[in-house]
PDBML (XML) file of the C-alpha atoms, coordinates in Angstrom:
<?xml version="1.0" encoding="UTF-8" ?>
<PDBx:datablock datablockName="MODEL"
   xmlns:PDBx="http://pdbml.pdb.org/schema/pdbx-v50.xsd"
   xmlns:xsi="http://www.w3.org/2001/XMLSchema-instance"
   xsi:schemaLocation="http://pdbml.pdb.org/schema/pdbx-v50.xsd pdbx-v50.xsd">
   <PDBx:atom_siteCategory>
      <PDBx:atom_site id="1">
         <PDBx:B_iso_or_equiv>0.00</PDBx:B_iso_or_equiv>
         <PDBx:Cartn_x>1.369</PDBx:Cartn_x>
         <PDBx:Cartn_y>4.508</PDBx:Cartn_y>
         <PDBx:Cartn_z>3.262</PDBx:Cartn_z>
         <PDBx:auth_asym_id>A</PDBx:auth_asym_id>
         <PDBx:auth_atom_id>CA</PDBx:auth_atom_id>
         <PDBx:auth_comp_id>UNK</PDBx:auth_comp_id>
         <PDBx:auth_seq_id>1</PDBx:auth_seq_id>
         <PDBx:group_PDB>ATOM</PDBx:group_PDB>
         <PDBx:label_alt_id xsi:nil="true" />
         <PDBx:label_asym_id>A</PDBx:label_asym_id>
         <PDBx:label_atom_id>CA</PDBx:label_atom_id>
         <PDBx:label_comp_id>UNK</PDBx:label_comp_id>
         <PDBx:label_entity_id>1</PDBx:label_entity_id>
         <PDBx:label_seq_id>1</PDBx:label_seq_id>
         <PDBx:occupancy>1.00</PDBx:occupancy>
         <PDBx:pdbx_PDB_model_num>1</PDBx:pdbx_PDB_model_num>
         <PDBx:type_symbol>C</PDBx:type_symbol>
      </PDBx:atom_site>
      <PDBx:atom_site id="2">
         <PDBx:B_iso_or_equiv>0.00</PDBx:B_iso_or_equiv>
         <PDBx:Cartn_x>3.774</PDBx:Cartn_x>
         <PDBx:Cartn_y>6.666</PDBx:Cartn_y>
         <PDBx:Cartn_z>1.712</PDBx:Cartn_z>
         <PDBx:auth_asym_id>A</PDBx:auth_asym_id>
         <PDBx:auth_atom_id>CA</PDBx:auth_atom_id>
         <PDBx:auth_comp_id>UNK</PDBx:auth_comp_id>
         <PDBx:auth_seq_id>2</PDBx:auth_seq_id>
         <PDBx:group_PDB>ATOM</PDBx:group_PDB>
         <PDBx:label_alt_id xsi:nil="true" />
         <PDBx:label_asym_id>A</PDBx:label_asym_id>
         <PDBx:label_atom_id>CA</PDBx:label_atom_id>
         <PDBx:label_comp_id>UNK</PDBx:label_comp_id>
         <PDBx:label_entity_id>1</PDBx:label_entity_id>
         <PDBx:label_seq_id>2</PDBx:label_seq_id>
         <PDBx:occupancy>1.00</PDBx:occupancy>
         <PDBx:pdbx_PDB_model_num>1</PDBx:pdbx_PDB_model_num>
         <PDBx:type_symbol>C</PDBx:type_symbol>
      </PDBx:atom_site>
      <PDBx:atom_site id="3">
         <PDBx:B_iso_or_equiv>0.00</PDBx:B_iso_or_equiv>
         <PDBx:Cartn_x>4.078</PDBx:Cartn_x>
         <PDBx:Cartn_y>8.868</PDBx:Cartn_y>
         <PDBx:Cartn_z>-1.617</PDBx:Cartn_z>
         <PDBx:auth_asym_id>A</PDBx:auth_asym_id>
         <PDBx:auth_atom_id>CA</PDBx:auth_atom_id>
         <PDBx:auth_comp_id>UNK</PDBx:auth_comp_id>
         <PDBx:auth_seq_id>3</PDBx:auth_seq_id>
         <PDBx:group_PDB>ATOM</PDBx:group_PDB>
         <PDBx:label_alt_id xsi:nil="true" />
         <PDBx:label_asym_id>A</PDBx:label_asym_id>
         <PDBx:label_atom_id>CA</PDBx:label_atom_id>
         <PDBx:label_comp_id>UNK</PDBx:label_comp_id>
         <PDBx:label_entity_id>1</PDBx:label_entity_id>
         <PDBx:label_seq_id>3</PDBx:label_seq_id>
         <PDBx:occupancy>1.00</PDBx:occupancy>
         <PDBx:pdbx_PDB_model_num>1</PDBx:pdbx_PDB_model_num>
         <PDBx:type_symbol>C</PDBx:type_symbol>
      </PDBx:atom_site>
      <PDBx:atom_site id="4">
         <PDBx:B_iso_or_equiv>0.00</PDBx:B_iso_or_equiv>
         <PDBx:Cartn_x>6.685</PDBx:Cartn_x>
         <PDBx:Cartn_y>10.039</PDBx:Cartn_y>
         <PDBx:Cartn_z>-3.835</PDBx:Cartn_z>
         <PDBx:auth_asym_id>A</PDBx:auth_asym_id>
         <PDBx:auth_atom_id>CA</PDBx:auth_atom_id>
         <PDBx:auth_comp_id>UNK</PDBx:auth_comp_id>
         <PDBx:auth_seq_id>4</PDBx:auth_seq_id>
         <PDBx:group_PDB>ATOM</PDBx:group_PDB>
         <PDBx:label_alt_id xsi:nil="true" />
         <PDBx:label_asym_id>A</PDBx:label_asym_id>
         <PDBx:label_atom_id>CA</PDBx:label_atom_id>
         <PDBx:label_comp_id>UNK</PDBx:label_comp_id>
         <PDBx:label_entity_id>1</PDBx:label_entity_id>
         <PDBx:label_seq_id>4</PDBx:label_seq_id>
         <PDBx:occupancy>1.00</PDBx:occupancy>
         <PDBx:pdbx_PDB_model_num>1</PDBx:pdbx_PDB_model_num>
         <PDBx:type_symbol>C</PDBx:type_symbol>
      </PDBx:atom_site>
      <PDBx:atom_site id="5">
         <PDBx:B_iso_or_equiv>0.00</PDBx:B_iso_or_equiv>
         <PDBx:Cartn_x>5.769</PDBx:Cartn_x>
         <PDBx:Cartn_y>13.337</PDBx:Cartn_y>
         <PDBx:Cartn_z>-5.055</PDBx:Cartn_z>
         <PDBx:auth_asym_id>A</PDBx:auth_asym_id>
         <PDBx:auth_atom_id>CA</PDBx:auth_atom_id>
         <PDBx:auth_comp_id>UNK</PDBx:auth_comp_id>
         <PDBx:auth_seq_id>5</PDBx:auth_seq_id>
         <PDBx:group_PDB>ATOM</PDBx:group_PDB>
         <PDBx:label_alt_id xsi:nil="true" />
         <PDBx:label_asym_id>A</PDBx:label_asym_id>
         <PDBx:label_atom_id>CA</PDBx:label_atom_id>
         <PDBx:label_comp_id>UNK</PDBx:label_comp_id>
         <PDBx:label_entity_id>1</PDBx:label_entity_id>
         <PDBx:label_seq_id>5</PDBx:label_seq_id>
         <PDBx:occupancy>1.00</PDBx:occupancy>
         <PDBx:pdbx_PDB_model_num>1</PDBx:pdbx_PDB_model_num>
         <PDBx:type_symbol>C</PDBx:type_symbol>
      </PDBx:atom_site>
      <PDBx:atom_site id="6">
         <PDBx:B_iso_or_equiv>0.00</PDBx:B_iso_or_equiv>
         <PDBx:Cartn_x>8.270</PDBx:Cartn_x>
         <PDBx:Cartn_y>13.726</PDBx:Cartn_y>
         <PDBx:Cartn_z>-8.036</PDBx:Cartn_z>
         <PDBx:auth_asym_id>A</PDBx:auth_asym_id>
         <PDBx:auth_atom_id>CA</PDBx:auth_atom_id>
         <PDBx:auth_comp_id>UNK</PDBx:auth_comp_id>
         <PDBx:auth_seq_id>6</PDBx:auth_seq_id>
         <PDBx:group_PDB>ATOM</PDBx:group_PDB>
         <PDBx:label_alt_id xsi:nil="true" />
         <PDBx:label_asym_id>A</PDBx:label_asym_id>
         <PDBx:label_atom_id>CA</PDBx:label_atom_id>
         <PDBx:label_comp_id>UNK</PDBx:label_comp_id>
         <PDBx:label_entity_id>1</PDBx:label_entity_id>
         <PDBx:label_seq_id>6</PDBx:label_seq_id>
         <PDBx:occupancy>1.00</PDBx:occupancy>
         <PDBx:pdbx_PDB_model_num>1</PDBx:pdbx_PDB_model_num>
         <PDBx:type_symbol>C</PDBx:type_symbol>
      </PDBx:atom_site>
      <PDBx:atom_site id="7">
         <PDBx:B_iso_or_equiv>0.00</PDBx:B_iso_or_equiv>
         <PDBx:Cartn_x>6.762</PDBx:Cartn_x>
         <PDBx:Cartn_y>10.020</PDBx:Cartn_y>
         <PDBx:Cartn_z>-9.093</PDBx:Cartn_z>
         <PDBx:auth_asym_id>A</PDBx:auth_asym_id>
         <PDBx:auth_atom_id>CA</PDBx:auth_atom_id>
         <PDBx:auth_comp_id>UNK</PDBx:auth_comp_id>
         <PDBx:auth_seq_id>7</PDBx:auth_seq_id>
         <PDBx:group_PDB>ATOM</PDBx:group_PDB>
         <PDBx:label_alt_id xsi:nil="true" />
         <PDBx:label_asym_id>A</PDBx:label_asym_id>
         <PDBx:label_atom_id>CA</PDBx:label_atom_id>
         <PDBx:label_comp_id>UNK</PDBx:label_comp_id>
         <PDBx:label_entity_id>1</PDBx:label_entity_id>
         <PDBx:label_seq_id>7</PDBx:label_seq_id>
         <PDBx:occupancy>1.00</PDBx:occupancy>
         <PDBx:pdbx_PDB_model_num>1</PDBx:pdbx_PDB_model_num>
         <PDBx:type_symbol>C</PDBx:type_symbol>
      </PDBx:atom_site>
      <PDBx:atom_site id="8">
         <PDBx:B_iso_or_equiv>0.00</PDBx:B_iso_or_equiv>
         <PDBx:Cartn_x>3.251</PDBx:Cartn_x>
         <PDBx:Cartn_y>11.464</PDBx:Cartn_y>
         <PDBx:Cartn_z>-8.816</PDBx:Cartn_z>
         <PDBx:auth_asym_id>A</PDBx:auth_asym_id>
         <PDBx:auth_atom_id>CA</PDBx:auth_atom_id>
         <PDBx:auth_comp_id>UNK</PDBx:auth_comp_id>
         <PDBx:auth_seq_id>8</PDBx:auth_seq_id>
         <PDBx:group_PDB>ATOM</PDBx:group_PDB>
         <PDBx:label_alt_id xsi:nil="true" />
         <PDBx:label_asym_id>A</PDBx:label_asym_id>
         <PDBx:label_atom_id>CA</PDBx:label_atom_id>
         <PDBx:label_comp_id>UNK</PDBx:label_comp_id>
         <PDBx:label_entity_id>1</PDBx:label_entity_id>
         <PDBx:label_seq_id>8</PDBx:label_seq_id>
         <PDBx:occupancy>1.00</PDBx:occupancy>
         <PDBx:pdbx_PDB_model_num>1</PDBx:pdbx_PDB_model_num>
         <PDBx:type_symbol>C</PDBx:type_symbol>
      </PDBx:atom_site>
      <PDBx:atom_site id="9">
         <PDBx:B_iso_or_equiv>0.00</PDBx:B_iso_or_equiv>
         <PDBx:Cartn_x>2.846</PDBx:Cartn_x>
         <PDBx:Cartn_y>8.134</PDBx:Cartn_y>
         <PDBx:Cartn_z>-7.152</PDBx:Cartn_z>
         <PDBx:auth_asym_id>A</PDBx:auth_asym_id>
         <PDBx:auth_atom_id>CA</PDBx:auth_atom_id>
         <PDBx:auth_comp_id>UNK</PDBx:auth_comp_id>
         <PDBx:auth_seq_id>9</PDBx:auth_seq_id>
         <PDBx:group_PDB>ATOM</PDBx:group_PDB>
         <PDBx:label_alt_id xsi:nil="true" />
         <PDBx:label_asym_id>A</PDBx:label_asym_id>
         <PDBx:label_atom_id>CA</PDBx:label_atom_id>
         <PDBx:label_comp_id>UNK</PDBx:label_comp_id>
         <PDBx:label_entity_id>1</PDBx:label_entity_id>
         <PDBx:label_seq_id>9</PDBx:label_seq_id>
         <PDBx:occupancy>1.00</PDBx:occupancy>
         <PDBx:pdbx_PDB_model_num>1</PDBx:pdbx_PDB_model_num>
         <PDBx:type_symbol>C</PDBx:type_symbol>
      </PDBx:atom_site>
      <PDBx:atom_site id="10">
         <PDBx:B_iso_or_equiv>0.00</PDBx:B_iso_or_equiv>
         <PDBx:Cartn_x>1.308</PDBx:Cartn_x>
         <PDBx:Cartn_y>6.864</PDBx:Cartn_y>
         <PDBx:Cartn_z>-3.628</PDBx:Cartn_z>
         <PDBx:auth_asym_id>A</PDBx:auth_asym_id>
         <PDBx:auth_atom_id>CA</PDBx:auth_atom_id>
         <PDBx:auth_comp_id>UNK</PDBx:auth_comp_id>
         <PDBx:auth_seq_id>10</PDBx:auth_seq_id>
         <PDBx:group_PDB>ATOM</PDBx:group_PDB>
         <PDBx:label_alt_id xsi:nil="true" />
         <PDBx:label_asym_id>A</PDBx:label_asym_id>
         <PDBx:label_atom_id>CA</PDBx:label_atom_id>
         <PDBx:label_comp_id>UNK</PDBx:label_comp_id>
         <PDBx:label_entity_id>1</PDBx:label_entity_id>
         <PDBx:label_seq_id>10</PDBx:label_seq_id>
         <PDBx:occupancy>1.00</PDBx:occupancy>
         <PDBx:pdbx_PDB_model_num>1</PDBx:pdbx_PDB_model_num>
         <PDBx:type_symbol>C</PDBx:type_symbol>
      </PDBx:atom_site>
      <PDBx:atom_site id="11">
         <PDBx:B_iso_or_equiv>0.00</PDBx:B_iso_or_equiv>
         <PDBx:Cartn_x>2.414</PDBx:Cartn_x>
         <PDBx:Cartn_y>3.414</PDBx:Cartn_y>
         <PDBx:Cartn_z>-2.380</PDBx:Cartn_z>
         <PDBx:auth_asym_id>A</PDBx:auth_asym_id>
         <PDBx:auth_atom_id>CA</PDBx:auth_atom_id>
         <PDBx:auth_comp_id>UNK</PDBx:auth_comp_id>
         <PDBx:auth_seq_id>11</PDBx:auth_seq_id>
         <PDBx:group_PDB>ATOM</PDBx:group_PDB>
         <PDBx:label_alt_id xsi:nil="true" />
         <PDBx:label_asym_id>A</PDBx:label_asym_id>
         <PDBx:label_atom_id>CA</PDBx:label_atom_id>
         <PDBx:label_comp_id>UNK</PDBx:label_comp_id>
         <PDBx:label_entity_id>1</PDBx:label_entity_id>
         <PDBx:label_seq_id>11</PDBx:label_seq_id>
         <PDBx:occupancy>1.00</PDBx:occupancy>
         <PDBx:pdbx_PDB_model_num>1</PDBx:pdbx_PDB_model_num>
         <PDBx:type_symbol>C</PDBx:type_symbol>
      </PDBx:atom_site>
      <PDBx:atom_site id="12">
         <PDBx:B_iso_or_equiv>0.00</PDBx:B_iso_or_equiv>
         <PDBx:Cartn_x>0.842</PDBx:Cartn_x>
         <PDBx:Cartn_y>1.199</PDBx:Cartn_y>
         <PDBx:Cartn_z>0.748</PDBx:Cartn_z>
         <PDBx:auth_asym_id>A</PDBx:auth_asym_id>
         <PDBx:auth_atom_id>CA</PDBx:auth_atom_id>
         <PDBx:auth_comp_id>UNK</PDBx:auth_comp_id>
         <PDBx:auth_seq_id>12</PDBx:auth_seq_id>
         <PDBx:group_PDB>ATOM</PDBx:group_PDB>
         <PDBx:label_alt_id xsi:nil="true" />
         <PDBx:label_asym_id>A</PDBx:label_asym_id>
         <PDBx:label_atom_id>CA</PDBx:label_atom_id>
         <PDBx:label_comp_id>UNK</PDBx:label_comp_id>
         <PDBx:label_entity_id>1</PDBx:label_entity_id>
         <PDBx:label_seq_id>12</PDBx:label_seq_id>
         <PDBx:occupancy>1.00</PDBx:occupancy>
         <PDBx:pdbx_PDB_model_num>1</PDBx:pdbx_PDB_model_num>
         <PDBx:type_symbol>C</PDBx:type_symbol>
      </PDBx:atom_site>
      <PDBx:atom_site id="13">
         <PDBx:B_iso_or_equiv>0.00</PDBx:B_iso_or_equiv>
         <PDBx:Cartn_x>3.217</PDBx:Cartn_x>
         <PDBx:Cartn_y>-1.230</PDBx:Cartn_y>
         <PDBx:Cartn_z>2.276</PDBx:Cartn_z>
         <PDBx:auth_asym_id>A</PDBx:auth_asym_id>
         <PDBx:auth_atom_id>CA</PDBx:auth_atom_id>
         <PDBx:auth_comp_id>UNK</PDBx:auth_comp_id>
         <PDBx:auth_seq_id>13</PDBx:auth_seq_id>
         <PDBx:group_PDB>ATOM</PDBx:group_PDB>
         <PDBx:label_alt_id xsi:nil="true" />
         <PDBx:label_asym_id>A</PDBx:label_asym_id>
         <PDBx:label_atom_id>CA</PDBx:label_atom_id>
         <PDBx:label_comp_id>UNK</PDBx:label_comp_id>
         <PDBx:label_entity_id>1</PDBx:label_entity_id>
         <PDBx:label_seq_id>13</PDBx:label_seq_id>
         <PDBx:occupancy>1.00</PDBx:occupancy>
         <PDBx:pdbx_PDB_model_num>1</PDBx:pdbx_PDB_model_num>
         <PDBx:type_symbol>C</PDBx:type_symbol>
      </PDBx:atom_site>
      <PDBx:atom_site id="14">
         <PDBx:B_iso_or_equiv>0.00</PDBx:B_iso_or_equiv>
         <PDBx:Cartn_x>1.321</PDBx:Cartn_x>
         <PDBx:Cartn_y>-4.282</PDBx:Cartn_y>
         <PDBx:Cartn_z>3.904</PDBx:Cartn_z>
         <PDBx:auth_asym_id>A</PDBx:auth_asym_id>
         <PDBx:auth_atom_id>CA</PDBx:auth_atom_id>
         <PDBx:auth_comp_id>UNK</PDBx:auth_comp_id>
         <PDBx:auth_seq_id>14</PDBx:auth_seq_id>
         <PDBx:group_PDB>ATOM</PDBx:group_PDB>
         <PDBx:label_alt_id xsi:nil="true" />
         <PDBx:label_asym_id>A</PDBx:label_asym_id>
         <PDBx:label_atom_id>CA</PDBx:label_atom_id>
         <PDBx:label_comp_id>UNK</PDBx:label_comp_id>
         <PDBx:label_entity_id>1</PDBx:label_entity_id>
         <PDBx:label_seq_id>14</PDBx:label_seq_id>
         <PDBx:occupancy>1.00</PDBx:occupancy>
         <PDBx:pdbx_PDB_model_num>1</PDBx:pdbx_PDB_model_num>
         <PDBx:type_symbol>C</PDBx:type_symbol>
      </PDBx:atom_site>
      <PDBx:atom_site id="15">
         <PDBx:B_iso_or_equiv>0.00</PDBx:B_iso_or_equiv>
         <PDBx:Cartn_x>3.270</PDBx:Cartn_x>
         <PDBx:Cartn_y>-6.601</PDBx:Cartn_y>
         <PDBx:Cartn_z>5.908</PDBx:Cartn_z>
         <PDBx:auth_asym_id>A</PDBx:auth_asym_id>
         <PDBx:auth_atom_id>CA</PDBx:auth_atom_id>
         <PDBx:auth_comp_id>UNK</PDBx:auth_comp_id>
         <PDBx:auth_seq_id>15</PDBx:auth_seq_id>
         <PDBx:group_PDB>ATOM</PDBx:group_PDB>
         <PDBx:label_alt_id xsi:nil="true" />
         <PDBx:label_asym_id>A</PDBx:label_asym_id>
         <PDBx:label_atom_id>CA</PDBx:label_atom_id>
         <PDBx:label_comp_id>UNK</PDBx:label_comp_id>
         <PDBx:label_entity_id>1</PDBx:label_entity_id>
         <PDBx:label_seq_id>15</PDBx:label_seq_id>
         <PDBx:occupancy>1.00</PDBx:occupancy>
         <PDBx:pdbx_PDB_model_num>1</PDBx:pdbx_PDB_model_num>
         <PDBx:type_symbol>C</PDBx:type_symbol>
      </PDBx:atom_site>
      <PDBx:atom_site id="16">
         <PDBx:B_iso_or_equiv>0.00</PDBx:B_iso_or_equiv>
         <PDBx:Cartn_x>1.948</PDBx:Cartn_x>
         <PDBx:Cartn_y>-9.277</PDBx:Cartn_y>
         <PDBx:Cartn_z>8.127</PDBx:Cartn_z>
         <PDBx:auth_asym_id>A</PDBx:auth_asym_id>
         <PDBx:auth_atom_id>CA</PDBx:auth_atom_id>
         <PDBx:auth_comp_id>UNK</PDBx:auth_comp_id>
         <PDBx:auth_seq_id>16</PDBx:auth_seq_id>
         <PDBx:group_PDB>ATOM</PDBx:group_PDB>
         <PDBx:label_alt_id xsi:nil="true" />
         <PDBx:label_asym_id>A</PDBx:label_asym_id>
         <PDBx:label_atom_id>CA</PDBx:label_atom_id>
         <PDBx:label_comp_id>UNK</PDBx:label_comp_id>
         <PDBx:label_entity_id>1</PDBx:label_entity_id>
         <PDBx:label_seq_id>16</PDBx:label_seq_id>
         <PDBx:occupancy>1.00</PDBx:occupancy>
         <PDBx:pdbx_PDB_model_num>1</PDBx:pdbx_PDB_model_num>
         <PDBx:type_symbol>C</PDBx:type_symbol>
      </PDBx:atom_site>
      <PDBx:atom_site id="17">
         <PDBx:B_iso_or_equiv>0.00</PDBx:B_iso_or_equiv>
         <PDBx:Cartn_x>-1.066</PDBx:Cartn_x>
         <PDBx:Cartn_y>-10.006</PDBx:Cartn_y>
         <PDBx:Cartn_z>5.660</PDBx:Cartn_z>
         <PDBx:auth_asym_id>A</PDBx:auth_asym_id>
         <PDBx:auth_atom_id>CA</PDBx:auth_atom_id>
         <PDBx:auth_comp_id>UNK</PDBx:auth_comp_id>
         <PDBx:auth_seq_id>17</PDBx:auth_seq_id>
         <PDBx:group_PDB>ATOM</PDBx:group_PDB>
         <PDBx:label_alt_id xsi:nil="true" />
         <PDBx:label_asym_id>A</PDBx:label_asym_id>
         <PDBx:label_atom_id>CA</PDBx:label_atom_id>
         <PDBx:label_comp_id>UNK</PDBx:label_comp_id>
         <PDBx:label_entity_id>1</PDBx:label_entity_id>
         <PDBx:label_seq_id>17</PDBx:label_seq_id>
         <PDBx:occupancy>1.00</PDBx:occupancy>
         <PDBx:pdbx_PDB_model_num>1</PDBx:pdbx_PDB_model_num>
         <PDBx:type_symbol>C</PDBx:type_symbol>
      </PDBx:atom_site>
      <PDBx:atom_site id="18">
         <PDBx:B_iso_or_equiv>0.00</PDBx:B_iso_or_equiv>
         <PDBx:Cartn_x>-4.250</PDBx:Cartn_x>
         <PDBx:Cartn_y>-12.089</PDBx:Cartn_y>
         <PDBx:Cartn_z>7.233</PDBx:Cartn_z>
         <PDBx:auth_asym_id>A</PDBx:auth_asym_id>
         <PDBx:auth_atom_id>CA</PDBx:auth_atom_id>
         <PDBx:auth_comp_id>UNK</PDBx:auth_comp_id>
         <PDBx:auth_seq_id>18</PDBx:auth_seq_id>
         <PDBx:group_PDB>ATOM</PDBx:group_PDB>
         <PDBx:label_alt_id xsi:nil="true" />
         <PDBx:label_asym_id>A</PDBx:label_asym_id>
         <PDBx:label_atom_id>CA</PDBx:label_atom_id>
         <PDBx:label_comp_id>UNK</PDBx:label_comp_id>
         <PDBx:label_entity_id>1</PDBx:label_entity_id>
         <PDBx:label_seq_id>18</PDBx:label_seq_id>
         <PDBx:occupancy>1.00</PDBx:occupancy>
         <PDBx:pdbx_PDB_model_num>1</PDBx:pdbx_PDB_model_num>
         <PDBx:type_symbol>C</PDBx:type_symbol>
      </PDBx:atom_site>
      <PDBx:atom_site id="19">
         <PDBx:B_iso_or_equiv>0.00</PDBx:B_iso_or_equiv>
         <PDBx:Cartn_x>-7.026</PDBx:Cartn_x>
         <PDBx:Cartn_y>-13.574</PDBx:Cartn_y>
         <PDBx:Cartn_z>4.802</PDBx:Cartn_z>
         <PDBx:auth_asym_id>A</PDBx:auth_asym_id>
         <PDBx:auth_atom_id>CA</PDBx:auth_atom_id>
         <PDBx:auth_comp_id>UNK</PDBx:auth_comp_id>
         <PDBx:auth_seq_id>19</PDBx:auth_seq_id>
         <PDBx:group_PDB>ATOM</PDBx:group_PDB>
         <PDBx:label_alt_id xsi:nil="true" />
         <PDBx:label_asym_id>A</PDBx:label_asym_id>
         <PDBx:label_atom_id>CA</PDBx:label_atom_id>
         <PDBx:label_comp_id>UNK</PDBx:label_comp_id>
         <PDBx:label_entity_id>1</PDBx:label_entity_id>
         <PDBx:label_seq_id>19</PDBx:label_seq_id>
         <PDBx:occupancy>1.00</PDBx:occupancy>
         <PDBx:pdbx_PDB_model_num>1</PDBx:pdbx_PDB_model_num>
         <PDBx:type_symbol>C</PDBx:type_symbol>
      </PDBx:atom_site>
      <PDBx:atom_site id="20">
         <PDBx:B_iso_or_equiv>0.00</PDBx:B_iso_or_equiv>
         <PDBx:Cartn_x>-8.998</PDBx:Cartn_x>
         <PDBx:Cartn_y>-10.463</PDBx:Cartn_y>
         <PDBx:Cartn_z>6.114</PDBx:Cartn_z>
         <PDBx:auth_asym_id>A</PDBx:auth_asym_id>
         <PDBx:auth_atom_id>CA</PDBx:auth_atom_id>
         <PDBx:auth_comp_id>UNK</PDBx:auth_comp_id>
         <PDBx:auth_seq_id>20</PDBx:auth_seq_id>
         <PDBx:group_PDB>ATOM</PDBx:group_PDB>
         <PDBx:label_alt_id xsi:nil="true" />
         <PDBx:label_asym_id>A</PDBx:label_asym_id>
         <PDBx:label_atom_id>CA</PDBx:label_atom_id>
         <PDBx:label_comp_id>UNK</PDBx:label_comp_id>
         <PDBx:label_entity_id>1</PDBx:label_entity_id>
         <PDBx:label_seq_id>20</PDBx:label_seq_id>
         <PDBx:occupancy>1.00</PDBx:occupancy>
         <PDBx:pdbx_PDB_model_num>1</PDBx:pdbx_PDB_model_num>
         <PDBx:type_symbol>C</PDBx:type_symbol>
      </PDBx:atom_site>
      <PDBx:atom_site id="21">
         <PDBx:B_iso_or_equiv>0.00</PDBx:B_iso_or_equiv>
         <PDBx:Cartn_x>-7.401</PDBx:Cartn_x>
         <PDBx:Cartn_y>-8.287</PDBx:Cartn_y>
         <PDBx:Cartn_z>4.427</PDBx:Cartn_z>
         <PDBx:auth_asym_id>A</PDBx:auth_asym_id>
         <PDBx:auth_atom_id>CA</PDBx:auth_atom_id>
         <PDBx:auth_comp_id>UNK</PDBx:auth_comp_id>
         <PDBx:auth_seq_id>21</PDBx:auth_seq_id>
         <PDBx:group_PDB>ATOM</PDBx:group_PDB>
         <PDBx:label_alt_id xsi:nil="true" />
         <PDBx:label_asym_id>A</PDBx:label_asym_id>
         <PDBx:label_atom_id>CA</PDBx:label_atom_id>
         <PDBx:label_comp_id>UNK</PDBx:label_comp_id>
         <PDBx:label_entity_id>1</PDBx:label_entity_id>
         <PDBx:label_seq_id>21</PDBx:label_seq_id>
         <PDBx:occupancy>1.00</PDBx:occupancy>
         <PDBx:pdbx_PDB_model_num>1</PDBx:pdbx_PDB_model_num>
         <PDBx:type_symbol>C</PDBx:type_symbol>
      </PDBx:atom_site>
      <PDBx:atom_site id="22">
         <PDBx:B_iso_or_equiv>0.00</PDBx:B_iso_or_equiv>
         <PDBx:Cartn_x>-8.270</PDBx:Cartn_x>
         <PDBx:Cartn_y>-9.954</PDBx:Cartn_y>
         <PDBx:Cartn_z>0.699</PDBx:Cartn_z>
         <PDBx:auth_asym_id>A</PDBx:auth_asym_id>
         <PDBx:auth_atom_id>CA</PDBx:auth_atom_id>
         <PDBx:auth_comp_id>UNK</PDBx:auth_comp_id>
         <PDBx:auth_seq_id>22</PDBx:auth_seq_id>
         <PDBx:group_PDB>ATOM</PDBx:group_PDB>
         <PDBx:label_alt_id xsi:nil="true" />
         <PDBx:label_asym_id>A</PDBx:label_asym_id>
         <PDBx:label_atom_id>CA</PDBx:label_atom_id>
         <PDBx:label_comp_id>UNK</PDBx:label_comp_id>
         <PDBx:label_entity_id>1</PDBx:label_entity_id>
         <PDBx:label_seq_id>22</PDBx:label_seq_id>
         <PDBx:occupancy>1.00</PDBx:occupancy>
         <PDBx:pdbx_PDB_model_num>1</PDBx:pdbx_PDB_model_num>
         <PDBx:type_symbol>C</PDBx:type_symbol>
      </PDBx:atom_site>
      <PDBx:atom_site id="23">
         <PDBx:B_iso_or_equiv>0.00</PDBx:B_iso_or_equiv>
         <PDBx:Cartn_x>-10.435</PDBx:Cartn_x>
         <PDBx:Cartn_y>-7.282</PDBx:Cartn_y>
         <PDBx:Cartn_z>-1.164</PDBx:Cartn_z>
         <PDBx:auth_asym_id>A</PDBx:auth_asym_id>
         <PDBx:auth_atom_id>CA</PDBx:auth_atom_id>
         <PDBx:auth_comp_id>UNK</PDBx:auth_comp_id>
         <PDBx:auth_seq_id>23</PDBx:auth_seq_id>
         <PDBx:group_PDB>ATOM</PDBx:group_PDB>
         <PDBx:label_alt_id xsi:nil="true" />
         <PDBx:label_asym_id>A</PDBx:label_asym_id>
         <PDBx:label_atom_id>CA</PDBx:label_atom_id>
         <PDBx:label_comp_id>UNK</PDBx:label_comp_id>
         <PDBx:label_entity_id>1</PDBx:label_entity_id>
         <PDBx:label_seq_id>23</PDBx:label_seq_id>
         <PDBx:occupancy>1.00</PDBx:occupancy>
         <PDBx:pdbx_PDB_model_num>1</PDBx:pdbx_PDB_model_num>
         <PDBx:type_symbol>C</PDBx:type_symbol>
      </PDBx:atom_site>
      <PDBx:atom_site id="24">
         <PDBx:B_iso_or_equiv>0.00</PDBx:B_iso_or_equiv>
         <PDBx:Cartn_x>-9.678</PDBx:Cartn_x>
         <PDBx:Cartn_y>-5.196</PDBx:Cartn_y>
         <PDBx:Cartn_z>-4.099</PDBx:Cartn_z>
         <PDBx:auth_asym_id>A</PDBx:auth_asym_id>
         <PDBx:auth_atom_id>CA</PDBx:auth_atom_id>
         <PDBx:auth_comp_id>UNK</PDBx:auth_comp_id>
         <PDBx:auth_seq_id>24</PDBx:auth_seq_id>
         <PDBx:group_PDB>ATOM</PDBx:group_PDB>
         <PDBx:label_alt_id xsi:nil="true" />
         <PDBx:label_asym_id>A</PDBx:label_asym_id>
         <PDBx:label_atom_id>CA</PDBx:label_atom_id>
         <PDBx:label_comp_id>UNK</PDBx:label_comp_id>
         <PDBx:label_entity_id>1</PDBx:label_entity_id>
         <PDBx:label_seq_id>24</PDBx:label_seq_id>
         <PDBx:occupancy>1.00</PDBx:occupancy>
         <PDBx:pdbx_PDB_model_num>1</PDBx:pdbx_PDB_model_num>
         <PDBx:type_symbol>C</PDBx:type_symbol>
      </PDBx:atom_site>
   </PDBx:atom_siteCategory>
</PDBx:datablock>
């Protein structure tokens, strides 16, 4: 997770994605 305050925007990375993590 990371955020970019002058963006007023939060980001999340995922790398090494398994079917568990499918969800909204």
């Amino acid at each position: 997770i990371s955020r970019d305050n002058a963006k007023n925007t939060v980001y999340l990375q995922m790398n090494s994605l398994k079917s568990e993590d499918t969800a909204v």
